[in-house]
PDB file of N, CA and C in Angstrom:
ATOM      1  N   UNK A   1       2.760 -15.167  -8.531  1.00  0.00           N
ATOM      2  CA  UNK A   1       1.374 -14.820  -8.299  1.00  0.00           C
ATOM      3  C   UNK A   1       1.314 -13.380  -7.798  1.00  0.00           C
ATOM      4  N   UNK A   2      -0.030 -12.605  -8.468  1.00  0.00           N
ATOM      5  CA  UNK A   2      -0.199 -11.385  -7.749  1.00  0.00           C
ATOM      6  C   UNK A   2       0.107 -11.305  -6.435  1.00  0.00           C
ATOM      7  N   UNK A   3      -0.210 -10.153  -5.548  1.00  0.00           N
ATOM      8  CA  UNK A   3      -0.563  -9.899  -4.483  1.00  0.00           C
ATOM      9  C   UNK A   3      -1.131  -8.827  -4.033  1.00  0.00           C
ATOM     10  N   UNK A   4      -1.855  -8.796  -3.108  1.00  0.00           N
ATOM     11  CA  UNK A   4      -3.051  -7.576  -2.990  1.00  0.00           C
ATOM     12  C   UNK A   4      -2.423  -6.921  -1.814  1.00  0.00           C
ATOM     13  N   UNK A   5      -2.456  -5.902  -1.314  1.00  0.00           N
ATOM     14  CA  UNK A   5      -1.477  -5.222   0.213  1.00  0.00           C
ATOM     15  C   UNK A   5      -2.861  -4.382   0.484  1.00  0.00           C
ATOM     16  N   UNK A   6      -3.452  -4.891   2.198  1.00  0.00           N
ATOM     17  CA  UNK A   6      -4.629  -4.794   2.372  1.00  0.00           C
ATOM     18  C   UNK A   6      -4.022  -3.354   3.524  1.00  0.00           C
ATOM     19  N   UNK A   7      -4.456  -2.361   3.222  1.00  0.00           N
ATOM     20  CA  UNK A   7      -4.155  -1.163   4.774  1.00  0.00           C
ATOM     21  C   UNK A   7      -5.015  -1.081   5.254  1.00  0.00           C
ATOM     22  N   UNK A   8      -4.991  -0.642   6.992  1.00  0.00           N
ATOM     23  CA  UNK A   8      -6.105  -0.696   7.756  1.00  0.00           C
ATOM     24  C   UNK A   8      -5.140  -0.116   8.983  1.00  0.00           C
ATOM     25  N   UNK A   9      -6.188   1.534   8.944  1.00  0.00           N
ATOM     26  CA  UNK A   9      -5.528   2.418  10.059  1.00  0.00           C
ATOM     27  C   UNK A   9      -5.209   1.758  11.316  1.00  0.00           C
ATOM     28  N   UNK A  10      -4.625   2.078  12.237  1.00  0.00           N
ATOM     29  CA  UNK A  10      -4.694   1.495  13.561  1.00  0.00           C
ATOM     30  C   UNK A  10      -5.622   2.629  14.171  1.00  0.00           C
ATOM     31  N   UNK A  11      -6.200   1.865  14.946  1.00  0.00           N
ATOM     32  CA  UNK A  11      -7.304   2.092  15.749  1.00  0.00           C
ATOM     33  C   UNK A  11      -7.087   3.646  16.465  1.00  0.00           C
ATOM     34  N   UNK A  12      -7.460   5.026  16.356  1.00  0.00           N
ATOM     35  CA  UNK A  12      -7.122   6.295  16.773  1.00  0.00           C
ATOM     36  C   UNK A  12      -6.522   7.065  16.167  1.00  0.00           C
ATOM     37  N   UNK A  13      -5.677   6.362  14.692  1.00  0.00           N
ATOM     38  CA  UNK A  13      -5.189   7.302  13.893  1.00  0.00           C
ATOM     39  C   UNK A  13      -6.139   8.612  13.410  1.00  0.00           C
ATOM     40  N   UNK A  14      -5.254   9.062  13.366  1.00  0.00           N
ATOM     41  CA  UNK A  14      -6.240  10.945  13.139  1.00  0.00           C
ATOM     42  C   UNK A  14      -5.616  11.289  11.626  1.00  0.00           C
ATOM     43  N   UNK A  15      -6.729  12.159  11.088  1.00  0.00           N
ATOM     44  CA  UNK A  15      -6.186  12.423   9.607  1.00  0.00           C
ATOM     45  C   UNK A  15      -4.816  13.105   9.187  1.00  0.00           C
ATOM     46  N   UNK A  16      -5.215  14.126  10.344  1.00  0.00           N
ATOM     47  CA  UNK A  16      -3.451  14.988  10.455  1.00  0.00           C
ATOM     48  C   UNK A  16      -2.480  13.923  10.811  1.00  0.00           C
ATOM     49  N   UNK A  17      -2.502  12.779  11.213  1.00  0.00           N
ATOM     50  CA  UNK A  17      -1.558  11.896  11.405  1.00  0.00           C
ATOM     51  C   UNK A  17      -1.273  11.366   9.770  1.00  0.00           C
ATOM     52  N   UNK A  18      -1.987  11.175   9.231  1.00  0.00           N
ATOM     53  CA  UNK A  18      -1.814  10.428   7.856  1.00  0.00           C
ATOM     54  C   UNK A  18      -1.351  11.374   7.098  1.00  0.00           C
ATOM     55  N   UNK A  19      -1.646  12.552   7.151  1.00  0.00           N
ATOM     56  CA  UNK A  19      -1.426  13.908   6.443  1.00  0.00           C
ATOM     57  C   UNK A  19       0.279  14.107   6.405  1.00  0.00           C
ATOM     58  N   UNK A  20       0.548  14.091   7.821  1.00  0.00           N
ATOM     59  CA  UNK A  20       1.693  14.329   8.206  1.00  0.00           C
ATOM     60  C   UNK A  20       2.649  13.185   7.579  1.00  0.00           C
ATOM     61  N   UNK A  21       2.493  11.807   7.819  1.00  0.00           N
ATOM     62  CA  UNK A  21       3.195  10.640   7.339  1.00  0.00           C
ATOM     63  C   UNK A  21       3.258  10.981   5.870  1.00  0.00           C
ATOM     64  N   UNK A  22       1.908  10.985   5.216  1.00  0.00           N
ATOM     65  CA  UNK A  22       2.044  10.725   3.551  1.00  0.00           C
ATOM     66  C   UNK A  22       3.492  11.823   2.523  1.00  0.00           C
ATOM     67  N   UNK A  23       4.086  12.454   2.818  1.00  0.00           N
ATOM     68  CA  UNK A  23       4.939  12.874   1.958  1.00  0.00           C
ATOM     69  C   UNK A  23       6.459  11.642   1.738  1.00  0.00           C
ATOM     70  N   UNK A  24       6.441  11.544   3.051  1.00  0.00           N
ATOM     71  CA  UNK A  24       7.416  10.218   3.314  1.00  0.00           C
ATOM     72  C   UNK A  24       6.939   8.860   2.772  1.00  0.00           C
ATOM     73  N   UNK A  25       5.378   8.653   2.824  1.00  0.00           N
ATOM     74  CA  UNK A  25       5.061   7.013   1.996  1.00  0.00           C
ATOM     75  C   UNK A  25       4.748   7.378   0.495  1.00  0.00           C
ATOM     76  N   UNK A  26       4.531   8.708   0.039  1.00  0.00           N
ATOM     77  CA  UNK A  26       4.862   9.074  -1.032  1.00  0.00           C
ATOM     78  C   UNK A  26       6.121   9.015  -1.797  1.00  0.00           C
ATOM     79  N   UNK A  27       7.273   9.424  -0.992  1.00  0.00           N
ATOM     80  CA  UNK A  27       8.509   9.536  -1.406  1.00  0.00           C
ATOM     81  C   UNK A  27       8.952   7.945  -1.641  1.00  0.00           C
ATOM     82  N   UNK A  28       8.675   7.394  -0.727  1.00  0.00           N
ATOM     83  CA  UNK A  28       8.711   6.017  -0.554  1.00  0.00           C
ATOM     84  C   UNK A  28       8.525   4.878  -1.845  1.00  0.00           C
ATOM     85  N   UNK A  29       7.189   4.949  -2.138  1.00  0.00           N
ATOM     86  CA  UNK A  29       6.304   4.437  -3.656  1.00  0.00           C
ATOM     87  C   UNK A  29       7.088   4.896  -4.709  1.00  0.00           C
ATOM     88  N   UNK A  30       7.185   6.719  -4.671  1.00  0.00           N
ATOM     89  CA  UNK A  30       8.280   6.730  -6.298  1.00  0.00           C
ATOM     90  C   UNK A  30       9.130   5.674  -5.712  1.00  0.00           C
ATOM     91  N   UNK A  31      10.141   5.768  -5.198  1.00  0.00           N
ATOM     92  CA  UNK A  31      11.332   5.478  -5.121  1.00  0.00           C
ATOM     93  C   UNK A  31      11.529   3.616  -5.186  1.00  0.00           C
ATOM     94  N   UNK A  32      10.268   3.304  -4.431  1.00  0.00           N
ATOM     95  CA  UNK A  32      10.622   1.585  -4.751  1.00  0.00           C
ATOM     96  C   UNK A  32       9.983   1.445  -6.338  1.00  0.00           C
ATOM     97  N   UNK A  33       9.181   2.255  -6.636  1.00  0.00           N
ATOM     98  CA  UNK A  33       8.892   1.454  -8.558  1.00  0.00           C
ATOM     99  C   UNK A  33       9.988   2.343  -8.463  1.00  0.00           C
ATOM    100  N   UNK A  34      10.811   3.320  -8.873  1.00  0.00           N
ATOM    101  CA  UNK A  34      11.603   3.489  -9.842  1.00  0.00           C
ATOM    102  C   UNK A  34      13.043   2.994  -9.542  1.00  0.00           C
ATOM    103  N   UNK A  35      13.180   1.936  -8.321  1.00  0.00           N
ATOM    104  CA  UNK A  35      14.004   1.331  -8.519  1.00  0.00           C
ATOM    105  C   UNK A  35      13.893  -0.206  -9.029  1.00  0.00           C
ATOM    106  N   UNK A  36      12.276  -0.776  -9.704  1.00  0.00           N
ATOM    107  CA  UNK A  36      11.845  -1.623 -10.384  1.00  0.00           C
ATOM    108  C   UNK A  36      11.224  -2.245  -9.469  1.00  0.00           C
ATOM    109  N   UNK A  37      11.015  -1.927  -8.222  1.00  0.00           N
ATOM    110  CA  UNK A  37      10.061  -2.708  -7.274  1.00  0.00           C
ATOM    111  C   UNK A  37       8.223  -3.366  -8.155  1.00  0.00           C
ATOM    112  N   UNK A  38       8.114  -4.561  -7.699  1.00  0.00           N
ATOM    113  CA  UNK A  38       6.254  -4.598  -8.941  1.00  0.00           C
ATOM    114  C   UNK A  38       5.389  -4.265  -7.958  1.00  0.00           C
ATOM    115  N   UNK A  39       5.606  -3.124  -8.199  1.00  0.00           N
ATOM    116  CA  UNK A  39       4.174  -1.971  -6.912  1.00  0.00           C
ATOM    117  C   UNK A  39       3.326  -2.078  -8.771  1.00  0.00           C
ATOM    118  N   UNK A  40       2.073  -2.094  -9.261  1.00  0.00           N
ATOM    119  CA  UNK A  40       1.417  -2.205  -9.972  1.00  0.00           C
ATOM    120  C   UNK A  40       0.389  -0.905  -9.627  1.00  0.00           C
ATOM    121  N   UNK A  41      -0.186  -0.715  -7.966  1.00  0.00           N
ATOM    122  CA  UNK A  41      -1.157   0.355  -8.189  1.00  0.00           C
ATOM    123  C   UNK A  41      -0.998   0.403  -6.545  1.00  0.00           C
ATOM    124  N   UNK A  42      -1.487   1.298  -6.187  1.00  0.00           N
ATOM    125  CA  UNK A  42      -1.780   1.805  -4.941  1.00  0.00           C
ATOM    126  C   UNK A  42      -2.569   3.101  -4.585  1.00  0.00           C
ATOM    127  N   UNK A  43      -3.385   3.019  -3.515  1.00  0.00           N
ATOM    128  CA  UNK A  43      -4.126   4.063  -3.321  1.00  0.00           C
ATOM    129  C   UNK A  43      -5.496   3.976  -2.105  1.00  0.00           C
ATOM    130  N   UNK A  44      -5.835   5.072  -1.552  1.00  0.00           N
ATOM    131  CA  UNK A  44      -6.944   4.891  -0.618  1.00  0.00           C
ATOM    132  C   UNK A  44      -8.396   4.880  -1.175  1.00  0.00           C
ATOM    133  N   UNK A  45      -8.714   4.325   0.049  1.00  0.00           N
ATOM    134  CA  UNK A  45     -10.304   4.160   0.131  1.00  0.00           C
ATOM    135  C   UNK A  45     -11.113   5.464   0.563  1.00  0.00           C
ATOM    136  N   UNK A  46     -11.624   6.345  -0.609  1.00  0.00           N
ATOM    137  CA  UNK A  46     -12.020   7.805  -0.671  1.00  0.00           C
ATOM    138  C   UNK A  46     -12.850   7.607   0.149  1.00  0.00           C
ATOM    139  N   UNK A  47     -13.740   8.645   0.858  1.00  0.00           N
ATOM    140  CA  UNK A  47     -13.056   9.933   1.165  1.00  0.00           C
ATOM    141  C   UNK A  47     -12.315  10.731   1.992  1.00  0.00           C
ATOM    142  N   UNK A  48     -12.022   9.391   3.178  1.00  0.00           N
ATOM    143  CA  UNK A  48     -11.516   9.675   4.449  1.00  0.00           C
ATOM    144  C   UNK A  48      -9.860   8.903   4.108  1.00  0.00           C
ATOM    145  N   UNK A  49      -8.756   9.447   4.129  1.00  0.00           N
ATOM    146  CA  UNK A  49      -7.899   8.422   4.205  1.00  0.00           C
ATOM    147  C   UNK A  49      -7.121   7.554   5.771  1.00  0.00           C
ATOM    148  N   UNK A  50      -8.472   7.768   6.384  1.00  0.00           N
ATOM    149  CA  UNK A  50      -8.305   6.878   7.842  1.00  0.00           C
ATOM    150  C   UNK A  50      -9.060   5.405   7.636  1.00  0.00           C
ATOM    151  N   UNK A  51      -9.584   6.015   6.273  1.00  0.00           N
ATOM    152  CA  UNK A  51     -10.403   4.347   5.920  1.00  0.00           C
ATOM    153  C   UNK A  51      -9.858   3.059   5.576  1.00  0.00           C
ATOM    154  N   UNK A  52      -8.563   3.431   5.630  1.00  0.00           N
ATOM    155  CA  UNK A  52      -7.325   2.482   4.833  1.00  0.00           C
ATOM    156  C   UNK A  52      -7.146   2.413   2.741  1.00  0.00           C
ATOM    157  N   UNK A  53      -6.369   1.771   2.896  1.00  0.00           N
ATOM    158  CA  UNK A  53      -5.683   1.650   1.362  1.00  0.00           C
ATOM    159  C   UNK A  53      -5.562   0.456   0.921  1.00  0.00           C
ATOM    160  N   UNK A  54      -4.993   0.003  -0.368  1.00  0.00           N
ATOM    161  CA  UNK A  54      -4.871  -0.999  -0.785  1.00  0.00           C
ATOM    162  C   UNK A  54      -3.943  -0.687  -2.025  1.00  0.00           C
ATOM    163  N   UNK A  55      -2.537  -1.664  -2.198  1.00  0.00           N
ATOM    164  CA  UNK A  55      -2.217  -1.743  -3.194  1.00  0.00           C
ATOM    165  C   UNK A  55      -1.733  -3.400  -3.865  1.00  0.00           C
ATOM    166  N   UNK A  56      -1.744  -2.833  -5.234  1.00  0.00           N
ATOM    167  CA  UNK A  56      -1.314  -4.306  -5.924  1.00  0.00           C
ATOM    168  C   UNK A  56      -0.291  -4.284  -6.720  1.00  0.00           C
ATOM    169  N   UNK A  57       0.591  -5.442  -6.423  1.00  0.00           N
ATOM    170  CA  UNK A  57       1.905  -5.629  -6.752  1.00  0.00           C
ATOM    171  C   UNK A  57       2.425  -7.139  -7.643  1.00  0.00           C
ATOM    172  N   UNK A  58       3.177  -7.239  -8.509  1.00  0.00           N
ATOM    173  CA  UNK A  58       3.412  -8.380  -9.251  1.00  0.00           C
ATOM    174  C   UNK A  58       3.714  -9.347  -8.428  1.00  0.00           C
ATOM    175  N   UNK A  59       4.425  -9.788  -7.290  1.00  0.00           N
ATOM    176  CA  UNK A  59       4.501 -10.920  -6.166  1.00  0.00           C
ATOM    177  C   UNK A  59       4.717 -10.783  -5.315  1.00  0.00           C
ATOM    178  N   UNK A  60       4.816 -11.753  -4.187  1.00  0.00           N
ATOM    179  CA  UNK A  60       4.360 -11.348  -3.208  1.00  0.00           C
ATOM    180  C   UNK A  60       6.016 -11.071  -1.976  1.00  0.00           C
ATOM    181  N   UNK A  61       7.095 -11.429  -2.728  1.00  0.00           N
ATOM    182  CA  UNK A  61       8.243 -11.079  -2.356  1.00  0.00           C
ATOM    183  C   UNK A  61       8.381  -9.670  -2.581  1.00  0.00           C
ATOM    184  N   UNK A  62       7.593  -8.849  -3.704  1.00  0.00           N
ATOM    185  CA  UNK A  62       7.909  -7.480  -3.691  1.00  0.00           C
ATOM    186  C   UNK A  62       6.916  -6.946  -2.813  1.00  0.00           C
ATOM    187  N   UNK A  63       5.127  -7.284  -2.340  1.00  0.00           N
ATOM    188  CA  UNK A  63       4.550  -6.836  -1.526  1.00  0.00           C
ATOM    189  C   UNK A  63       5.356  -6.902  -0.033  1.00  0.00           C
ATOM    190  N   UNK A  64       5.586  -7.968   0.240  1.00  0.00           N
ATOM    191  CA  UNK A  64       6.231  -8.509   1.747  1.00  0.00           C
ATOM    192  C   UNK A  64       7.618  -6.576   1.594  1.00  0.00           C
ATOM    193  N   UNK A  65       8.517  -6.686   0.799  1.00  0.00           N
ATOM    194  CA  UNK A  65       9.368  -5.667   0.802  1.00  0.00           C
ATOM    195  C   UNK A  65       9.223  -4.328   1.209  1.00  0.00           C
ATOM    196  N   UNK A  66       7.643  -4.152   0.454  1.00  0.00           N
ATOM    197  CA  UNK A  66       7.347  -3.038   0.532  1.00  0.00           C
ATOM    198  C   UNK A  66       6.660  -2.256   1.958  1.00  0.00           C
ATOM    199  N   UNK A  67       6.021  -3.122   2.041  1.00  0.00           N
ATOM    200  CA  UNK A  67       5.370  -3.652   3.497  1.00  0.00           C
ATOM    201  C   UNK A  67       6.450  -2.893   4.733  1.00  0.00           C
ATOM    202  N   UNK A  68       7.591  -3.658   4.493  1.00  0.00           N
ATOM    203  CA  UNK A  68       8.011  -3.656   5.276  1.00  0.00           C
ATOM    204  C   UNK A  68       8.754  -2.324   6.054  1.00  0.00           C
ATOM    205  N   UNK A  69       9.439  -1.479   4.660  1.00  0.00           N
ATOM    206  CA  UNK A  69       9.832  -0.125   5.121  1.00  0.00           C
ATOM    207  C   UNK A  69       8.344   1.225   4.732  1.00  0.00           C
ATOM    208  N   UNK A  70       7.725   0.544   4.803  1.00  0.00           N
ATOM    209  CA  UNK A  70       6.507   1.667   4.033  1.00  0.00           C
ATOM    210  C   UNK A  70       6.802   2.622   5.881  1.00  0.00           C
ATOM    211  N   UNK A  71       6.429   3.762   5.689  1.00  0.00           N
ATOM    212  CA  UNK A  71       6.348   4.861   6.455  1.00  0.00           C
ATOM    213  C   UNK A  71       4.844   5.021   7.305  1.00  0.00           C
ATOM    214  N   UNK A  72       4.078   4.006   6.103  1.00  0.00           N
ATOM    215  CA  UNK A  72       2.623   4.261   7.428  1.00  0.00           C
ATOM    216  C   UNK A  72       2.671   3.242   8.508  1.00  0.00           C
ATOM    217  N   UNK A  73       3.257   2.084   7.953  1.00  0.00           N
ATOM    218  CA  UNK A  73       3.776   0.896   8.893  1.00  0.00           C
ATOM    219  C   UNK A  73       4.529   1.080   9.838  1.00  0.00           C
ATOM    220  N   UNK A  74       5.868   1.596   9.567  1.00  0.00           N
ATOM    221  CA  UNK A  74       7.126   1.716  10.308  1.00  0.00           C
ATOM    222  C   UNK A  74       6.574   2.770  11.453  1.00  0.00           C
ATOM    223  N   UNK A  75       5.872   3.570  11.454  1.00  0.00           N
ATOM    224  CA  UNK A  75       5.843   4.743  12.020  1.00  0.00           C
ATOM    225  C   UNK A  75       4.888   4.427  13.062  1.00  0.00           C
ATOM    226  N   UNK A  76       3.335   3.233  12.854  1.00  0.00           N
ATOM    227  CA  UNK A  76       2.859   2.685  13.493  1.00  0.00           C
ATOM    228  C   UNK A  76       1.199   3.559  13.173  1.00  0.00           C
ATOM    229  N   UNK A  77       1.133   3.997  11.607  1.00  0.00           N
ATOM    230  CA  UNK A  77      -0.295   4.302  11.291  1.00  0.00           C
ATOM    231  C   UNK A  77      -0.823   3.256  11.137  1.00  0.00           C
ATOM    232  N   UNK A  78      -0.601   2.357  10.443  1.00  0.00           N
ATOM    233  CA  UNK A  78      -0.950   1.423   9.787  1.00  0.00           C
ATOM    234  C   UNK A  78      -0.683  -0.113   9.954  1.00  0.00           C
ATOM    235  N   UNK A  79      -2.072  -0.900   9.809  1.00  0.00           N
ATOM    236  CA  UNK A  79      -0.909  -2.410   9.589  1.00  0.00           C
ATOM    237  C   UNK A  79      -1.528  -2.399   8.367  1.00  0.00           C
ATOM    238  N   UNK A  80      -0.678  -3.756   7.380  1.00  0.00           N
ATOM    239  CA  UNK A  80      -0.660  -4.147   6.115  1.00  0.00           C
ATOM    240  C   UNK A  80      -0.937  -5.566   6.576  1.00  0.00           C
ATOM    241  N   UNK A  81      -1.792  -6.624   5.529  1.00  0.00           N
ATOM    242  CA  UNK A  81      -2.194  -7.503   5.158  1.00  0.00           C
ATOM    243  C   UNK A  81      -1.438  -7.608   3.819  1.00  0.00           C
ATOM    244  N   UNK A  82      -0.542  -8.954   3.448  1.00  0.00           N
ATOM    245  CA  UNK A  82      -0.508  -9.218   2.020  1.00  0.00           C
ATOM    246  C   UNK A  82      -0.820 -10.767   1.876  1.00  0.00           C
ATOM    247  N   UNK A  83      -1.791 -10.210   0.825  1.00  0.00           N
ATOM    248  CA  UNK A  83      -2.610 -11.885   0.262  1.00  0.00           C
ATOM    249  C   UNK A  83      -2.121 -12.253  -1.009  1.00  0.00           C
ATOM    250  N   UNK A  84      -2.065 -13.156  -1.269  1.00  0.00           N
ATOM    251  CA  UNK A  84      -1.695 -13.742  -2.513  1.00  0.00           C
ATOM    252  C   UNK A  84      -3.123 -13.245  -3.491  1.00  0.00           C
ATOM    253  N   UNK A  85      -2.765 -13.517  -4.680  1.00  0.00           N
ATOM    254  CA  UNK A  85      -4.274 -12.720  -5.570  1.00  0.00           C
ATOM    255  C   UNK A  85      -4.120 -13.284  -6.703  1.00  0.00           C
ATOM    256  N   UNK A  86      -5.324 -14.133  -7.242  1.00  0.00           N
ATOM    257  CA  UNK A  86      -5.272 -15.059  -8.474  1.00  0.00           C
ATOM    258  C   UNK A  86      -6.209 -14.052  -9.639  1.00  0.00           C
ATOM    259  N   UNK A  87      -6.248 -13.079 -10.326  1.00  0.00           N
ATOM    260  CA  UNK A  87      -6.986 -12.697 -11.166  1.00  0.00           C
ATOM    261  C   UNK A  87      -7.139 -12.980 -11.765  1.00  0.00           C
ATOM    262  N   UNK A  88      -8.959 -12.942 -12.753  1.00  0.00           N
ATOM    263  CA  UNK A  88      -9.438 -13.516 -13.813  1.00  0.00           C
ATOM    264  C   UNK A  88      -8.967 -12.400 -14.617  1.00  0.00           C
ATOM    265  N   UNK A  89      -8.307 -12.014 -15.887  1.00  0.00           N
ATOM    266  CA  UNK A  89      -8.303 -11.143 -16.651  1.00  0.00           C
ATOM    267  C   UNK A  89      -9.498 -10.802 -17.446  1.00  0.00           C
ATOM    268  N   UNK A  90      -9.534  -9.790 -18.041  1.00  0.00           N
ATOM    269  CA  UNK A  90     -10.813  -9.802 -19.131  1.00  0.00           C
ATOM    270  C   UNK A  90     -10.079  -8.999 -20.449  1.00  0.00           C
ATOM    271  N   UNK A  91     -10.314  -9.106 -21.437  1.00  0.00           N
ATOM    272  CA  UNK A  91      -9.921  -8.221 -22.538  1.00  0.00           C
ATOM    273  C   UNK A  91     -10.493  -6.663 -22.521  1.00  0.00           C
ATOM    274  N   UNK A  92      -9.953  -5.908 -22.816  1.00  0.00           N
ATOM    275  CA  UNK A  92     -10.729  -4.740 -22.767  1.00  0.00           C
ATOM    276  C   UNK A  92     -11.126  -4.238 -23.875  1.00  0.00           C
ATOM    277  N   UNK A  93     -12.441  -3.506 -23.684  1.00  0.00           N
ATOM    278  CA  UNK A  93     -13.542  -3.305 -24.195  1.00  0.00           C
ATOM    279  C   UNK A  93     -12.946  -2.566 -25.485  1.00  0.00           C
TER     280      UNK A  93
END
């Protein structure tokens, strides 16, 4: 089953704090898909990135993974939520 990875700043994070972290949770993301991790998408909630993020991943053993060494987490920007996620597909248009 999918899984959805819910971010949500901790309470006082400052933008220069996220600023500063993101080259490391950047480096991070290449490096778990291109070692085949199912990261599917990831990204923030425009236009502030103190608003938190969200990404989606093929299960929930690879969300829990990712979760776990991510750099906004470890460092203490961020907590993560991972939910299980049943999607309706649709064909595209």
């Amino acid at each position: 089953m999918e899984c959805v990875v819910l971010y949500s700043m901790r309470q006082g994070a400052e933008r220069a704090q996220v600023l500063e972290v993101y080259p490391r949770h950047k480096a991070y993301y290449e490096a778990f898909k291109a070692d085949g991790g199912g990261l599917v998408a990831l990204g923030p909630f425009p236009p502030n990135p103190v608003a938190g993020s969200m990404g989606l991943f093929t299960n929930r053993e690879d969300a829990e993974r990712f979760v776990a060494s991510d750099p906004f987490v470890t460092e203490g920007l961020a907590e993560a939520h991972v939910l299980d996620w049943d999607p309706v597909r649709f064909p595209e248009a």
